[in-house]
N, C-alpha and C. Protein backbone atom coordinates (compact mmCIF):
# COMPACT_ATOMS: atom_id res chain seq x y z
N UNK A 1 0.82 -1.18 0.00
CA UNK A 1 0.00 0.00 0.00
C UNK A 1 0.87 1.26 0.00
N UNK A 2 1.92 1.52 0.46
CA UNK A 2 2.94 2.47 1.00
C UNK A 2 3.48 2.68 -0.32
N UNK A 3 3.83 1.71 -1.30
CA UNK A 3 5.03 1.41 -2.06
C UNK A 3 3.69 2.26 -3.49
N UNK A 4 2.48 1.83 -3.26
CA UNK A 4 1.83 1.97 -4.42
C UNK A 4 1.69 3.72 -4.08
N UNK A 5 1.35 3.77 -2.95
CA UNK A 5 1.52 5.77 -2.70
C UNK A 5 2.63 6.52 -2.99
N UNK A 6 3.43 5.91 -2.72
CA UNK A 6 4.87 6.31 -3.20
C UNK A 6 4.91 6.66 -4.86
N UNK A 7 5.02 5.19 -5.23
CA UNK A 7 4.67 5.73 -6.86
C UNK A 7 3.85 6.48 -7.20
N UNK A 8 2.90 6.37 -6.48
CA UNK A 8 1.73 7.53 -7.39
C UNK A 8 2.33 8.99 -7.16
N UNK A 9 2.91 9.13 -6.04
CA UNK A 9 3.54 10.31 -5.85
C UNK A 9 4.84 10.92 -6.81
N UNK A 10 5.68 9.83 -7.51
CA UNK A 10 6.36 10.06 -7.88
C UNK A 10 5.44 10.64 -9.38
N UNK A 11 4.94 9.60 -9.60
CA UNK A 11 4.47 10.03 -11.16
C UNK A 11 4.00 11.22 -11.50
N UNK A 12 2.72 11.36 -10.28
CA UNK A 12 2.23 13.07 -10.29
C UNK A 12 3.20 14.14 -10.40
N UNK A 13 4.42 13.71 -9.80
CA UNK A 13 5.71 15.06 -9.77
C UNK A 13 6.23 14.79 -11.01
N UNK A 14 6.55 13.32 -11.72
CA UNK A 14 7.09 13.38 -12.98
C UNK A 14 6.40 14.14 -14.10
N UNK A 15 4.95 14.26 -13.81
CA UNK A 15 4.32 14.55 -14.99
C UNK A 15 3.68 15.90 -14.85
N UNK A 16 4.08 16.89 -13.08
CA UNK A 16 4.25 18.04 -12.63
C UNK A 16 4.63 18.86 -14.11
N UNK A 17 5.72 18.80 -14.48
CA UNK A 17 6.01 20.22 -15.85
C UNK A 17 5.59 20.01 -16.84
N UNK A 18 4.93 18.68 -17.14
CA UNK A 18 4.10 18.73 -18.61
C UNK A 18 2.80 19.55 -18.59
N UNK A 19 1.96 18.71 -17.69
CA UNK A 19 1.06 19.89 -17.03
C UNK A 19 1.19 21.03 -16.92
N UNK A 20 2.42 21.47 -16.55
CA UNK A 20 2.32 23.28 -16.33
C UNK A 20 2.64 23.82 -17.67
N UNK A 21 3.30 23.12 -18.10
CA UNK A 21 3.30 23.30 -19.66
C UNK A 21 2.46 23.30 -20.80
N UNK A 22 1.70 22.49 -20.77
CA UNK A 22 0.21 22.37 -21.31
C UNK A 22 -0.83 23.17 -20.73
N UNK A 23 -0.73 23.83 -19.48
CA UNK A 23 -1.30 24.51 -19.04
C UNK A 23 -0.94 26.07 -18.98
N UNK A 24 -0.02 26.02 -19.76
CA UNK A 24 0.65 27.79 -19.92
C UNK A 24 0.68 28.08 -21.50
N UNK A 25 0.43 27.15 -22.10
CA UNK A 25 0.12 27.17 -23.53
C UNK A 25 -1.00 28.08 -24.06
N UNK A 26 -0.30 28.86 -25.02
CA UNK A 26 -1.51 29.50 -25.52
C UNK A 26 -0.78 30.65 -27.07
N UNK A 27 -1.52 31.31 -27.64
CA UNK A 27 -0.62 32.24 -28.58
C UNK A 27 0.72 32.71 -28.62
N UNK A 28 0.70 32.99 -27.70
CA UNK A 28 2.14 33.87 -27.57
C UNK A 28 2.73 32.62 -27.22
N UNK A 29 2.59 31.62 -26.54
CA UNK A 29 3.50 30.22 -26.51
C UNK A 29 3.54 30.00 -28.14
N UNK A 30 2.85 30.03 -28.65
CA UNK A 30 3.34 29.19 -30.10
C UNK A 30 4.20 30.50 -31.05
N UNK A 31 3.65 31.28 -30.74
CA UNK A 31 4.42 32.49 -31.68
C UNK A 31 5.92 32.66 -31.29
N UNK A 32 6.10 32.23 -30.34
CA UNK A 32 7.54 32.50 -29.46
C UNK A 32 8.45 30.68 -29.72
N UNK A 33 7.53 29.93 -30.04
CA UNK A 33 8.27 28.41 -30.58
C UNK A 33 8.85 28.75 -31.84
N UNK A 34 7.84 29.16 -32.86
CA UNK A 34 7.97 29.67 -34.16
C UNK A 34 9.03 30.43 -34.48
N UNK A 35 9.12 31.12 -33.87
CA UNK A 35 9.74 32.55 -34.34
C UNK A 35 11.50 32.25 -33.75
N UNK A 36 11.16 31.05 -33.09
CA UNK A 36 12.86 30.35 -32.82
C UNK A 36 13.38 29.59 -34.11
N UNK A 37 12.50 29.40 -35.02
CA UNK A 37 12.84 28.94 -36.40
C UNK A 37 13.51 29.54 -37.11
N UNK A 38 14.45 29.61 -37.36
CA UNK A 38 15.03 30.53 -38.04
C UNK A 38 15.43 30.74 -39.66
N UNK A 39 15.43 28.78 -39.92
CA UNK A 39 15.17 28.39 -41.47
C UNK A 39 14.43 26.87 -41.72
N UNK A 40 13.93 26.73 -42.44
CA UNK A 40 13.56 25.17 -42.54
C UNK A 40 13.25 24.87 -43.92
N UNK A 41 13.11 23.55 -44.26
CA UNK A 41 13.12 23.08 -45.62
C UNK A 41 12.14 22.07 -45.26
N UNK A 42 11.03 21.61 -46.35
CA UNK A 42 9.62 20.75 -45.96
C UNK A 42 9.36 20.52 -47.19
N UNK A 43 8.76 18.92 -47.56
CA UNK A 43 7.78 18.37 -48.65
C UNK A 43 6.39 19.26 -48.46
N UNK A 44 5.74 19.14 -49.97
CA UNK A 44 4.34 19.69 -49.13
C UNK A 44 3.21 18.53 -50.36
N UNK A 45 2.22 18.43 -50.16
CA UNK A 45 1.35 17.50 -50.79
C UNK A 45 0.48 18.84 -50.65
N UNK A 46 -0.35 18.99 -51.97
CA UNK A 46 -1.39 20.24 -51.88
C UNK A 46 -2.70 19.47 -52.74
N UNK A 47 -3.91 19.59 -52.23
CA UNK A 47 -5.62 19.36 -52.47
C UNK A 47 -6.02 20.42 -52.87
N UNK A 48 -6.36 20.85 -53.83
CA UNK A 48 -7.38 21.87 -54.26
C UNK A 48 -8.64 21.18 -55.01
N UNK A 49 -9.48 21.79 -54.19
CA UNK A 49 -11.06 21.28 -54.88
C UNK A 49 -11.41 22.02 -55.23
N UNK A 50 -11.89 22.38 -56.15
CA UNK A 50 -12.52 23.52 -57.30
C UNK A 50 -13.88 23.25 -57.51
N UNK A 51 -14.95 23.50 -57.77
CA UNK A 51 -16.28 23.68 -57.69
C UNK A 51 -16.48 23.02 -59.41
N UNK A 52 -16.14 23.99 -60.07
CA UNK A 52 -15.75 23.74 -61.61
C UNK A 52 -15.27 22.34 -62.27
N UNK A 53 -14.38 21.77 -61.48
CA UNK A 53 -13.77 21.02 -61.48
C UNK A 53 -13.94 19.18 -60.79
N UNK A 54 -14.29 18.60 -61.83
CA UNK A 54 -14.69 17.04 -61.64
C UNK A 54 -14.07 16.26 -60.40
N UNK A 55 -12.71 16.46 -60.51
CA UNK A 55 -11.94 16.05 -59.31
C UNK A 55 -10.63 16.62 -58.25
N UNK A 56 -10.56 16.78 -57.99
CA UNK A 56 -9.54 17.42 -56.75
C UNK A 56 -8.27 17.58 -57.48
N UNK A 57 -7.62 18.55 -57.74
CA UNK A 57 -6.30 18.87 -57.91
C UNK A 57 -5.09 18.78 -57.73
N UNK A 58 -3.96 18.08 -57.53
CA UNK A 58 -3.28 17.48 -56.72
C UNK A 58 -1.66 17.89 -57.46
N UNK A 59 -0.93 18.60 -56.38
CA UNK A 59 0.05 18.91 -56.48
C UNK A 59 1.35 18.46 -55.57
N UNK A 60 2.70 18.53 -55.72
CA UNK A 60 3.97 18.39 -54.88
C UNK A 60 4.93 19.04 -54.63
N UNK A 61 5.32 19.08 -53.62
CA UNK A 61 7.55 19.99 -54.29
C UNK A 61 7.79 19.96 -52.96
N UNK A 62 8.28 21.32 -52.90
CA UNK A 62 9.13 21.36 -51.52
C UNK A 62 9.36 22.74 -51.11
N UNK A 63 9.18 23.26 -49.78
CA UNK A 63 9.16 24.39 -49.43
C UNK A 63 10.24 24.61 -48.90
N UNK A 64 10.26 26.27 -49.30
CA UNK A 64 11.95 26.78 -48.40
C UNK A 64 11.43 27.76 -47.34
N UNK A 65 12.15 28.38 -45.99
CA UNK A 65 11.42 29.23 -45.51
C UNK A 65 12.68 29.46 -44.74
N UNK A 66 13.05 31.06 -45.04
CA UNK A 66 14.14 31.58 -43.97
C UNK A 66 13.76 32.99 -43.29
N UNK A 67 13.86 32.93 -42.29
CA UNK A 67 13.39 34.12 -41.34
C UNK A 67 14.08 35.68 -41.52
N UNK A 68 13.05 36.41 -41.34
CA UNK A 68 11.61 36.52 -41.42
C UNK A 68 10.74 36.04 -42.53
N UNK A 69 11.61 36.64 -43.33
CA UNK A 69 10.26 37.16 -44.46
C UNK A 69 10.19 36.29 -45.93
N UNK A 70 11.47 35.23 -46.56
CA UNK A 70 11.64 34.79 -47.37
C UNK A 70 10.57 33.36 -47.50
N UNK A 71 10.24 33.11 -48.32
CA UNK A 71 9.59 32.00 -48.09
C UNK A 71 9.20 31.45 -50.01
N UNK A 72 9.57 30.08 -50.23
CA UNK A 72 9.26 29.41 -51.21
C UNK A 72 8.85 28.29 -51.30
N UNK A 73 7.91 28.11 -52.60
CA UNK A 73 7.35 26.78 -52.61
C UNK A 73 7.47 26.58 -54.41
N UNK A 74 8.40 25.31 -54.39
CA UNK A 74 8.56 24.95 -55.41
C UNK A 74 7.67 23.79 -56.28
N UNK A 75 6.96 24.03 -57.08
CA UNK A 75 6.16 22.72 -57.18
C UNK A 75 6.78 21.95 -58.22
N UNK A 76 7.02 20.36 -58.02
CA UNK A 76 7.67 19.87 -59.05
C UNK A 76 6.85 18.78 -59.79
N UNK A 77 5.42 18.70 -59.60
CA UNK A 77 4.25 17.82 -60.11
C UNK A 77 3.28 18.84 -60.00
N UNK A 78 2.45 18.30 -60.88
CA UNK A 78 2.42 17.64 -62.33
C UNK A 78 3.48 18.35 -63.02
N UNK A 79 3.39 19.95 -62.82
CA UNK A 79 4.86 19.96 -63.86
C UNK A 79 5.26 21.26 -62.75
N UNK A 80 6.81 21.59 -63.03
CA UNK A 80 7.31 22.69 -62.46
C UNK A 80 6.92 24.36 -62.79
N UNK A 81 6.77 24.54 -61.28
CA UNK A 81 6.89 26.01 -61.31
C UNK A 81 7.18 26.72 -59.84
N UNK A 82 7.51 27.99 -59.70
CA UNK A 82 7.67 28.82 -58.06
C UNK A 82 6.89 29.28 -57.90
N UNK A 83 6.75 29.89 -56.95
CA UNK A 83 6.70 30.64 -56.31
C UNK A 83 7.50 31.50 -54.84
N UNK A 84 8.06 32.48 -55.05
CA UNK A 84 8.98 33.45 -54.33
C UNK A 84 8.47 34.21 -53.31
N UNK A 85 8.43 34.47 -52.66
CA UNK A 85 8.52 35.79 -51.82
C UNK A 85 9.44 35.96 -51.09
N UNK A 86 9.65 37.75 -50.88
CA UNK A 86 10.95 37.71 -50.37
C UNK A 86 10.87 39.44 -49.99
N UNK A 87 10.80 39.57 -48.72
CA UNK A 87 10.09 41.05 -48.15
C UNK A 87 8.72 40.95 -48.74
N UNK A 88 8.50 42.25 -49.77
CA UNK A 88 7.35 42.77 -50.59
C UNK A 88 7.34 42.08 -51.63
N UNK A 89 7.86 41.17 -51.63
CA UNK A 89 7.92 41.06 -54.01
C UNK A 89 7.46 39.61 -53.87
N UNK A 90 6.76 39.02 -55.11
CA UNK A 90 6.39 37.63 -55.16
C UNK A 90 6.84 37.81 -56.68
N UNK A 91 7.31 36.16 -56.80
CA UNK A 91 8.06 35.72 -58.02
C UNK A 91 7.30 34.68 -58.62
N UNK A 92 6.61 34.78 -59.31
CA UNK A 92 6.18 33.56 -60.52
C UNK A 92 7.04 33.11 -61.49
N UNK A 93 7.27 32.27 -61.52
CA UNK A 93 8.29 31.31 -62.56
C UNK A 93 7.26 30.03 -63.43
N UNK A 94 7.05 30.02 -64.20
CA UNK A 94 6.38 29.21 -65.05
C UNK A 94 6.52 29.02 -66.61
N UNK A 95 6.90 27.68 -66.75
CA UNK A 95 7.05 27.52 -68.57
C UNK A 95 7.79 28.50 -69.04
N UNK A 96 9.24 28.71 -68.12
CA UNK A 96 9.93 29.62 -68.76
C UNK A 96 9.66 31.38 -68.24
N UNK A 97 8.51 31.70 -67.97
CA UNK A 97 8.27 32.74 -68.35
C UNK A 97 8.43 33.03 -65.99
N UNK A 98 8.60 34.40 -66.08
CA UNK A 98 8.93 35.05 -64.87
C UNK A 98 8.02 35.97 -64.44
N UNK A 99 7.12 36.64 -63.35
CA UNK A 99 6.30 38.04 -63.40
C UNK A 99 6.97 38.17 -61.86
N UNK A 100 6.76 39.09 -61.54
CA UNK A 100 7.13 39.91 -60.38
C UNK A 100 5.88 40.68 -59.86
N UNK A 101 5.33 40.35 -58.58
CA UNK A 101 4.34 41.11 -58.01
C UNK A 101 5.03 42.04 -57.09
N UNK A 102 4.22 43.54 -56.33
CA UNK A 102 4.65 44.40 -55.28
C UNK A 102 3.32 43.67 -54.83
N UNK A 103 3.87 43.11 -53.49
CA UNK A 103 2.39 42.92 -52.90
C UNK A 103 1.92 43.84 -52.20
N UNK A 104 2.27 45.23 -52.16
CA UNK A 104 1.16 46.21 -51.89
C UNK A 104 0.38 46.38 -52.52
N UNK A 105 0.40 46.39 -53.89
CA UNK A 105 -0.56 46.55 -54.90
C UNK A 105 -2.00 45.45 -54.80
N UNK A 106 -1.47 44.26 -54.28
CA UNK A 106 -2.36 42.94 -53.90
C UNK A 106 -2.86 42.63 -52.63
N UNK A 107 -3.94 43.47 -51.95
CA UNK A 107 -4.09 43.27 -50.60
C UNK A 107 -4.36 42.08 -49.82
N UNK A 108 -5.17 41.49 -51.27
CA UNK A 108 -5.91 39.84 -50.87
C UNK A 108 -4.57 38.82 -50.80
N UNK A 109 -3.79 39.01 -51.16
CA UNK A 109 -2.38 38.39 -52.10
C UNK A 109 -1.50 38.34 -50.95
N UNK A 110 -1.56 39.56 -50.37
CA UNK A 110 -0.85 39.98 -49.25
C UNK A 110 -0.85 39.14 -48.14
N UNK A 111 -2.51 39.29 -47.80
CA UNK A 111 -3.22 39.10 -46.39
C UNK A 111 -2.81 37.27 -46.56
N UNK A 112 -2.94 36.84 -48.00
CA UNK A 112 -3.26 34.86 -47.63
C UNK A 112 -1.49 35.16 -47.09
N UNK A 113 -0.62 35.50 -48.09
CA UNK A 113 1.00 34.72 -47.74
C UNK A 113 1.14 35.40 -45.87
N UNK A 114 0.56 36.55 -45.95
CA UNK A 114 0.92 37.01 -44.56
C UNK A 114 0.42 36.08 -43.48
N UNK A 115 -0.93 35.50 -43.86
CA UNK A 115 -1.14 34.24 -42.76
C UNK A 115 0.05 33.21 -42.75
N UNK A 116 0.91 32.89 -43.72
CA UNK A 116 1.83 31.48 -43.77
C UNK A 116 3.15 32.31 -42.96
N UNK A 117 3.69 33.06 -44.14
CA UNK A 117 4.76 33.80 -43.21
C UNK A 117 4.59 34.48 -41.93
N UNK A 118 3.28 35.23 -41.32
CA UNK A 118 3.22 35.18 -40.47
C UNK A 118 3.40 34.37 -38.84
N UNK A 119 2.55 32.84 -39.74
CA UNK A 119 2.60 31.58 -38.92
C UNK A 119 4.50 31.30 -38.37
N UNK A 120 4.78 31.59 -39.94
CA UNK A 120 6.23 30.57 -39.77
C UNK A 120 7.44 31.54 -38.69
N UNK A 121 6.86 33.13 -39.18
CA UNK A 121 7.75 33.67 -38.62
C UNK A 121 7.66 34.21 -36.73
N UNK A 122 6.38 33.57 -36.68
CA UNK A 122 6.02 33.92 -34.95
C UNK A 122 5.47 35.41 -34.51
N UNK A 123 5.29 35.83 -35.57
CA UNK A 123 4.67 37.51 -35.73
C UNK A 123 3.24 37.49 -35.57
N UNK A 124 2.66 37.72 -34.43
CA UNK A 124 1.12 37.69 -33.97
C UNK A 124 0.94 38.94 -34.38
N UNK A 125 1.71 40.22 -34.62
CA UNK A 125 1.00 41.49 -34.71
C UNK A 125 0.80 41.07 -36.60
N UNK A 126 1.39 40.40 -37.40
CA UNK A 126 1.48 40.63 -38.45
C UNK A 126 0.03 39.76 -39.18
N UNK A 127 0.01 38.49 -38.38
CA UNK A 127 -1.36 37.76 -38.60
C UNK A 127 -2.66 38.53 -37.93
N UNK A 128 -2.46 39.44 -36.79
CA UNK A 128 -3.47 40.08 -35.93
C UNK A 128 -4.02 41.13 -37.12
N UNK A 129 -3.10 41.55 -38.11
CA UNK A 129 -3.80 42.88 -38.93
C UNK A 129 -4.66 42.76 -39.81
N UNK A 130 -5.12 41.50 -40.18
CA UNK A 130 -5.23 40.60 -41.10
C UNK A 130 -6.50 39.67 -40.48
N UNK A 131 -6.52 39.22 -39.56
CA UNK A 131 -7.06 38.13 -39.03
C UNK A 131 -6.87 37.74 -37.57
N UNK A 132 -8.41 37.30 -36.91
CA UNK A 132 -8.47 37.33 -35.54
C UNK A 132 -7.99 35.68 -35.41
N UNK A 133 -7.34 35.34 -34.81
CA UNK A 133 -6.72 34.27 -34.47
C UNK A 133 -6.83 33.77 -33.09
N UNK A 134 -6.79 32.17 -33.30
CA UNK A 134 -6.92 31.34 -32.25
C UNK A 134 -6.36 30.31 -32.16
N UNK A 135 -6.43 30.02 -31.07
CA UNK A 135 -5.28 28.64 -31.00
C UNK A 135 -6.09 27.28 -30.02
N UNK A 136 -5.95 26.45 -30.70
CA UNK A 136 -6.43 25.24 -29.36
C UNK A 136 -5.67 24.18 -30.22
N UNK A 137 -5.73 23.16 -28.87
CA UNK A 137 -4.76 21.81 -28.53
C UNK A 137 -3.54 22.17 -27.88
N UNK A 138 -2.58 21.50 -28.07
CA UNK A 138 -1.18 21.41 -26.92
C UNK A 138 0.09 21.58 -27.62
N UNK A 139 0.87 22.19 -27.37
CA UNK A 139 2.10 21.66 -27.92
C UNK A 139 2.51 20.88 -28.82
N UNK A 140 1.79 19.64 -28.68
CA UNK A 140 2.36 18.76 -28.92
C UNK A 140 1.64 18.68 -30.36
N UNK A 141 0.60 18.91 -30.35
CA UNK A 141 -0.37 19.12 -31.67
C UNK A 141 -1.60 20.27 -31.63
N UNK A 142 -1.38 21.34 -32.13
CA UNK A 142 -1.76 22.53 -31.73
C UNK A 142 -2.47 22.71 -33.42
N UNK A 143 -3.94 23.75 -33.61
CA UNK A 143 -4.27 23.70 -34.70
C UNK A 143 -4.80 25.49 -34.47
N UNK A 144 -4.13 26.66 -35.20
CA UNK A 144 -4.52 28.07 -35.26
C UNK A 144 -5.78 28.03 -36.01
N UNK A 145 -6.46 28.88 -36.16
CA UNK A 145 -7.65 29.37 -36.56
C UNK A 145 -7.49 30.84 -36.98
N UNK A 146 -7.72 30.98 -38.18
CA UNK A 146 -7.52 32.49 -38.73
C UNK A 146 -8.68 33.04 -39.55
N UNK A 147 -9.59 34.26 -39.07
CA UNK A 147 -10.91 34.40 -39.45
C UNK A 147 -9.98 36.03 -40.17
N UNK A 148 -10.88 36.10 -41.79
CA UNK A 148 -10.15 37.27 -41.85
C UNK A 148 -11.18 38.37 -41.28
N UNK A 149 -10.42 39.49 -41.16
CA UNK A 149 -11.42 40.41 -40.62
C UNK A 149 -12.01 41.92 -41.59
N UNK A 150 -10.67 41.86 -42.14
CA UNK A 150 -11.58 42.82 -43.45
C UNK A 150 -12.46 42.27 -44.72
N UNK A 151 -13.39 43.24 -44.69
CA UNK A 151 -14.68 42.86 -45.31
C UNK A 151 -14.17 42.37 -47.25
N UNK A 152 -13.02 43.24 -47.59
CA UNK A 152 -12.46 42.52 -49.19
C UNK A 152 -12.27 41.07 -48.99
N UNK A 153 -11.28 40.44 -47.35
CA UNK A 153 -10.15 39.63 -47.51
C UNK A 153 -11.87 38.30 -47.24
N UNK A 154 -12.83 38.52 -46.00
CA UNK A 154 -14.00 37.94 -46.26
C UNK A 154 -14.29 37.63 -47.51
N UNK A 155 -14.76 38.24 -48.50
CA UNK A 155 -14.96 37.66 -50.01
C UNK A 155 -14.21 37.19 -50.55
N UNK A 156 -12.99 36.20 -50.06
CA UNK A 156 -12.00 35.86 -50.81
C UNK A 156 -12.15 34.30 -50.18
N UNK A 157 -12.09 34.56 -48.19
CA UNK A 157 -11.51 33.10 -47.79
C UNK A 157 -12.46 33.68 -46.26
N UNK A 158 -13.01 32.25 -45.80
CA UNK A 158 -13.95 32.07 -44.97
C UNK A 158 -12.86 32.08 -43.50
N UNK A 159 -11.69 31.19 -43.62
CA UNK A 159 -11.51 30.34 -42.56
C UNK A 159 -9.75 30.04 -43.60
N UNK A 160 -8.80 30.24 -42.51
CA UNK A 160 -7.74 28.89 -42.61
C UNK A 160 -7.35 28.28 -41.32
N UNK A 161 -7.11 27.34 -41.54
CA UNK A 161 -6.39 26.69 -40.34
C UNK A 161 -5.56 25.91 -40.21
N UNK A 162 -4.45 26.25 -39.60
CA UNK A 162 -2.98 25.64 -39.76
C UNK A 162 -2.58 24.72 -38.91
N UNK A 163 -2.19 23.36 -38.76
CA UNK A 163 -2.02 22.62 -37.80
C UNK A 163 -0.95 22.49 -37.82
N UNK A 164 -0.09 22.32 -36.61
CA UNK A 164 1.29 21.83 -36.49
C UNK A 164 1.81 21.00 -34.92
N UNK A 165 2.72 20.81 -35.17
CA UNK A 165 3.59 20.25 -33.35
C UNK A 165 4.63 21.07 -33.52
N UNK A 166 4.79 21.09 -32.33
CA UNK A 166 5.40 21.95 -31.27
C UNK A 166 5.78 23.10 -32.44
N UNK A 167 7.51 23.26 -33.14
CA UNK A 167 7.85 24.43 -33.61
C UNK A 167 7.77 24.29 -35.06
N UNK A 168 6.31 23.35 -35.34
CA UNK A 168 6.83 22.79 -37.20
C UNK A 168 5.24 22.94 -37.65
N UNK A 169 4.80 23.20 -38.83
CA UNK A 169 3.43 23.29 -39.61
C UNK A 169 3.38 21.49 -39.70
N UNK A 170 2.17 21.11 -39.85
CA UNK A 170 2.02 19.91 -40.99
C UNK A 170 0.83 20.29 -41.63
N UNK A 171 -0.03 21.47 -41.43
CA UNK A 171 -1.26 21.21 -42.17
C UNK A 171 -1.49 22.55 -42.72
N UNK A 172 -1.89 22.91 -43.98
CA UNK A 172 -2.33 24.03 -43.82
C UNK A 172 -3.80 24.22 -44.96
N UNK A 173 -4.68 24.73 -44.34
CA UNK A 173 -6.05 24.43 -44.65
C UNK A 173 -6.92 25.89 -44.97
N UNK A 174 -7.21 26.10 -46.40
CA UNK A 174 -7.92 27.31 -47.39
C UNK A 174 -9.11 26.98 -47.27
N UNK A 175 -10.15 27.77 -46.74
CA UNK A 175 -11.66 26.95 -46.80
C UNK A 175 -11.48 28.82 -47.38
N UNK A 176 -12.08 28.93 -48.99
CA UNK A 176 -12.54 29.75 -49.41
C UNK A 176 -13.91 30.36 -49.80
N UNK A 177 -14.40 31.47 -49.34
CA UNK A 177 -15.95 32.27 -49.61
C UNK A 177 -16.91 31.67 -50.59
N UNK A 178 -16.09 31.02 -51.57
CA UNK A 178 -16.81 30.49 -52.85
C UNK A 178 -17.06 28.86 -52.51
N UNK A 179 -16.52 28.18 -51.30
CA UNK A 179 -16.77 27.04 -51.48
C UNK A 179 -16.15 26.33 -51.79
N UNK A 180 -14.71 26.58 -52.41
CA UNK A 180 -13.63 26.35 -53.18
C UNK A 180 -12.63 25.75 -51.55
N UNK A 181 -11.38 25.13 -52.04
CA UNK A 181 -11.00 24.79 -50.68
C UNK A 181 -9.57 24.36 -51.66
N UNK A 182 -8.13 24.41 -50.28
CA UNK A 182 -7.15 23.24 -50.86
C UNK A 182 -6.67 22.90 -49.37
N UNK A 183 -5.83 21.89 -49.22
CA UNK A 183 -5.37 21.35 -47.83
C UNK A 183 -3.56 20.88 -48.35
N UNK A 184 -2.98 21.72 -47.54
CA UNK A 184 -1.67 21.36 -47.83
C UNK A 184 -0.91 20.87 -46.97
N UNK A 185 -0.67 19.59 -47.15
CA UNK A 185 0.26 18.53 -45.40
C UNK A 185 1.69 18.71 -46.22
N UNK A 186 2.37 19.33 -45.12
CA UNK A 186 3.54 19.28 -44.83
C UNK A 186 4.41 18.14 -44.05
N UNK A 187 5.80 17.91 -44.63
CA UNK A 187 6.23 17.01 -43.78
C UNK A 187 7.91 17.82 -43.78
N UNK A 188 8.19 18.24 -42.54
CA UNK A 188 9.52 18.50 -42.08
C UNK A 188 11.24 17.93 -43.01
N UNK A 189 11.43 18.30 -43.47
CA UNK A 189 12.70 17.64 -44.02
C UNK A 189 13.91 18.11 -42.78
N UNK A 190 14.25 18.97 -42.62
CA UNK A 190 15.29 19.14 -41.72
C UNK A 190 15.06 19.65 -40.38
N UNK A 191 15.35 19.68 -39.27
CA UNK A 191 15.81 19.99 -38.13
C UNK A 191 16.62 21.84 -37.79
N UNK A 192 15.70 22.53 -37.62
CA UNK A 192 16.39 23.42 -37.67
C UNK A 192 17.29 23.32 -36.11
């Protein structure tokens, strides 16, 4: 009886800082994991369902992302092309051909990459301008919620929501105004 109180005592203290840890979790906990990232490299698998469209869309490649503000996604299926950003500027690369956006000029353009780079870079004021945000689950598997809040970026996209563990994305989820949707799972390639 002694020996079984004992253990139970021990365990409750072993499992003392997960608890307080799971229990101190919240935004600024994940924005402050994030924002310790400083570069990372990731597969991504992308779903787009189109309304128009008979069956689901299905894309591959591999993402680059260096802090703050750089961030790429290369797609190498069905066939190749980029996409860049890097500060203000977005880079299209396709069939040869190159365009260059100012994403000031693109508010809607702006607001979606500012939810990803925002996410990756741990910047709550930068996702807050944009979108009221939330967070639930743990550490260990935590899923944000991003409602936009201006009435243009509303007619564009209902809802995203980004799932990840601890300091890494695996999910990232477009539920758009039209009904339209894509779901992009990430999988970690390196260890920052």
């Amino acid at each position: 009886m002694m020996k079984t109180a004992i253990f139970l005592i021990l365990a409750a203290l072993a499992m003392a800082p997960e608890l307080t840890r799971a229990s101190e979790w919240n935004l600024d906990s994940l924005m402050h994991a994030l924002a310790a990232v400083r570069s990372d490299h990731a597969r991504f698998t992308e779903i787009k369902s189109i309304a128009m469209l008979d069956k689901p869309v299905e894309s591959s490649g591999e993402l680059y992302y260096v802090a703050p503000s750089h961030l790429e996604k290369r797609t190498l299926k069905p066939r190749p092309e980029s996409l860049t950003v890097d500060k203000d500027s977005l880079i299209m690369e396709r069939n040869g051909q190159m365009h260059r956006l100012q994403l000031q000029k693109y508010p809607e353009i702006a607001a979606f990459i500012d939810s990803i780079r925002g996410t990756l870079s741990g910047d709550r004021d930068a996702l807050e301008k944009n979108y009221r945000a939330s967070l639930t689950g743990t550490p260990d598997q935590w899923m944000l919620i991003l409602l936009p809040v201006e009435p243009k970026m509303q007619k564009v996209a209902r809802q995203i929501r980004i799932k990840g563990e601890r300091d890494a994305l695996s999910s990232i989820e477009i539920l758009q105004a039209d009904g339209d949707s894509s779901v992009m799972t990430i999988e970690r390639l390196t260890k920052p």
